[in-house]
Protein backbone atom coordinates (compact mmCIF):
# COMPACT_ATOMS: atom_id res chain seq x y z
CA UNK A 1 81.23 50.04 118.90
CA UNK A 2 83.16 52.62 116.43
CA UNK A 3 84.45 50.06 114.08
CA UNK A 4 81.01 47.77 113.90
CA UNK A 5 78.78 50.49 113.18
CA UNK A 6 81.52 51.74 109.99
CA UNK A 7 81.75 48.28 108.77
CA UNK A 8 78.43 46.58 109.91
CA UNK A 9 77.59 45.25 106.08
CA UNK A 10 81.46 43.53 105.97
CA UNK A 11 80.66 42.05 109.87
CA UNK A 12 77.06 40.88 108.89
CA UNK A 13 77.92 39.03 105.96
CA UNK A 14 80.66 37.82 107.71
CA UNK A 15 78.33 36.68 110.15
CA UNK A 16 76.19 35.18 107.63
CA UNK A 17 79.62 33.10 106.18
CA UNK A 18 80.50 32.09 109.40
CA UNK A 19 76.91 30.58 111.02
CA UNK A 20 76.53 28.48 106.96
CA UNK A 21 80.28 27.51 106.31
CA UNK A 22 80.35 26.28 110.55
CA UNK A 23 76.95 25.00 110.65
CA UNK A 24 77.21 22.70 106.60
CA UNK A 25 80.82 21.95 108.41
CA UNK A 26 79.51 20.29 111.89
CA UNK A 27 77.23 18.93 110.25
CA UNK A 28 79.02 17.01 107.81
CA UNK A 29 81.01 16.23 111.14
CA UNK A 30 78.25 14.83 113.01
CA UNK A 31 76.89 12.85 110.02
CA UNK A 32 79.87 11.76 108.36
CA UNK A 33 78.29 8.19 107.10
CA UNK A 34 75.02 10.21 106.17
CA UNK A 35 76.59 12.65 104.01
CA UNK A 36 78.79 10.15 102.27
CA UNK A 37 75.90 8.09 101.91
CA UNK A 38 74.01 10.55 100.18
CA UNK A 39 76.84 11.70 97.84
CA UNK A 40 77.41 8.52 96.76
CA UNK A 41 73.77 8.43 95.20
CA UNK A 42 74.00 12.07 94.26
CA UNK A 43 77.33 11.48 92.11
CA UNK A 44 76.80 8.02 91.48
CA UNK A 45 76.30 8.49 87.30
CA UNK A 46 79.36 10.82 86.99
CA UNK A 47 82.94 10.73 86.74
CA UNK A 48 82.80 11.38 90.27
CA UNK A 49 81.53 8.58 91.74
CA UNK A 50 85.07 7.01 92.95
CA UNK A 51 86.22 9.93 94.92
CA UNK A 52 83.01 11.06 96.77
CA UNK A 53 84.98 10.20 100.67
CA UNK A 54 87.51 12.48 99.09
CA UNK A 55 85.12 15.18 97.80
CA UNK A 56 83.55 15.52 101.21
CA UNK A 57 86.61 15.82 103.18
CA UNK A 58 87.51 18.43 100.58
CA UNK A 59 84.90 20.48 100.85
CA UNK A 60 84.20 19.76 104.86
CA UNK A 61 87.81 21.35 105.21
CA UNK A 62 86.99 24.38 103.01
CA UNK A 63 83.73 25.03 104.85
CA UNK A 64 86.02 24.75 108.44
CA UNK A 65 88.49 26.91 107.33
CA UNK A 66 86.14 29.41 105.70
CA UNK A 67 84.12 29.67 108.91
CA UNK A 68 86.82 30.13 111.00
CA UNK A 69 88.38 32.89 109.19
CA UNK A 70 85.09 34.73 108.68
CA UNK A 71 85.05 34.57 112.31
CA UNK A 72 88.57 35.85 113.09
CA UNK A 73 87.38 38.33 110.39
CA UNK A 74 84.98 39.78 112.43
CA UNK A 75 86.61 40.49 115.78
CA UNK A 76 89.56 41.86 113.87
CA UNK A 77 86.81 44.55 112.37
CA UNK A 78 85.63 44.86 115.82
CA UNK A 79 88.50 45.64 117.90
CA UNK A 80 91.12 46.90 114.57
CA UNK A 81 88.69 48.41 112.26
CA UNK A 82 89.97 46.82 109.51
CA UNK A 83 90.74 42.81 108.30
CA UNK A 84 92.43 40.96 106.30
CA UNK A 85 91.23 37.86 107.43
CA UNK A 86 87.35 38.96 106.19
CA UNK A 87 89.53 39.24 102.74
CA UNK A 88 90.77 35.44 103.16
CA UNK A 89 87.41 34.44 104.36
CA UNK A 90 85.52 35.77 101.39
CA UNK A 91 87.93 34.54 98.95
CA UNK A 92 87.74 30.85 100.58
CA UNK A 93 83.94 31.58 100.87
CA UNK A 94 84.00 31.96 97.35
CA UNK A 95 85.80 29.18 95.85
CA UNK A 96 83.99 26.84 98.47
CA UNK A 97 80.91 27.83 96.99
CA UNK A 98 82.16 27.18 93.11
CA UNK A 99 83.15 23.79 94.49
CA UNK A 100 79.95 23.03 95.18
CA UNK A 101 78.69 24.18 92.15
CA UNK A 102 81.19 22.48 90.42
CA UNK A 103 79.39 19.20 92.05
CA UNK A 104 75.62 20.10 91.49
CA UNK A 105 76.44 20.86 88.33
CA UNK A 106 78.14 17.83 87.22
CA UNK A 107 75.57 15.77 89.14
CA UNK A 108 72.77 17.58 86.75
CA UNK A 109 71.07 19.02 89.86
CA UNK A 110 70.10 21.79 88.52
CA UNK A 111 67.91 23.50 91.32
CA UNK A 112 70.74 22.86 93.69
CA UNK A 113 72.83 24.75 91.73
CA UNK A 114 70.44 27.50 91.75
CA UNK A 115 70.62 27.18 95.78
CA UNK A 116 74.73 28.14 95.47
CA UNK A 117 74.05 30.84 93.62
CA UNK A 118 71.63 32.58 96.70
CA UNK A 119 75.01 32.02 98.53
CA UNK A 120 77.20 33.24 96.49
CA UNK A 121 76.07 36.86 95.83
CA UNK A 122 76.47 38.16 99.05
CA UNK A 123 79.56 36.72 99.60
CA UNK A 124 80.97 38.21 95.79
CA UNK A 125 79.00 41.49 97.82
CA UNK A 126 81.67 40.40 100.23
CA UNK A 127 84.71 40.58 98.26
CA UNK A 128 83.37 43.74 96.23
CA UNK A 129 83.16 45.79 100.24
CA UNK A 130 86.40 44.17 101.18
CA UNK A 131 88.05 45.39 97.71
CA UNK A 132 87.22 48.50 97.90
């Protein structure tokens, strides 16, 4: 209980990384055909519009990965004290998130773009902890 209560702001966002990256992941998992569908409209009057399959399989894996290592990340705070994972977890949080800001962006969806940015504070909050 030591280690969680000195580093309960770098497990709770990690927390919060892990339940959106796993959740947006399974998700796109579960509705594969959905997604894509949607994309497809979303990106269909960009540049985009021939790679959406690959885009999503791009960004599925990112979310994965990023979820998984903020979890590893927080039982290596819990039983070491310390992680480098949470480091590798907030970085990959990070550029996941400018991915998809990349997209709403390019897309013109402005207020979706806004939605990123909620998400990426606290994860930049993250890196900031982790840095430091």
């Amino acid at each position: 209980m030591e280690h969680f209560t000195s580093h309960a702001t770098q497990i709770l966002l990690l927390v919060f990384l892990a339940v959106t990256f796993l959740q947006s992941g399974i998700d796109k998992i579960m509705d594969w055909k959905g997604n894509s569908s949607w994309l497809t409209g979303h990106f269909s009057e960009t540049f985009l519009k021939g790679i959406v399959p690959l885009m999503l399989g791009i960004v599925l894996l990112a979310e994965m990965v990023s979820g998984l290592l903020s979890v590893v990340g927080i039982f290596q705070f819990i039983t070491e004290g310390e992680s480098d994972m949470a480091f590798c977890a907030a970085v990959l949080s990070a550029t996941t998130l400018l991915l998809l800001l990349f997209g709403q962006r390019v897309a013109k969806d402005y207020e979706g773009a806004k939605t990123i940015v909620i998400y990426f504070i606290p994860t930049i909050f993250l890196l900031y902890l982790l840095q430091t």
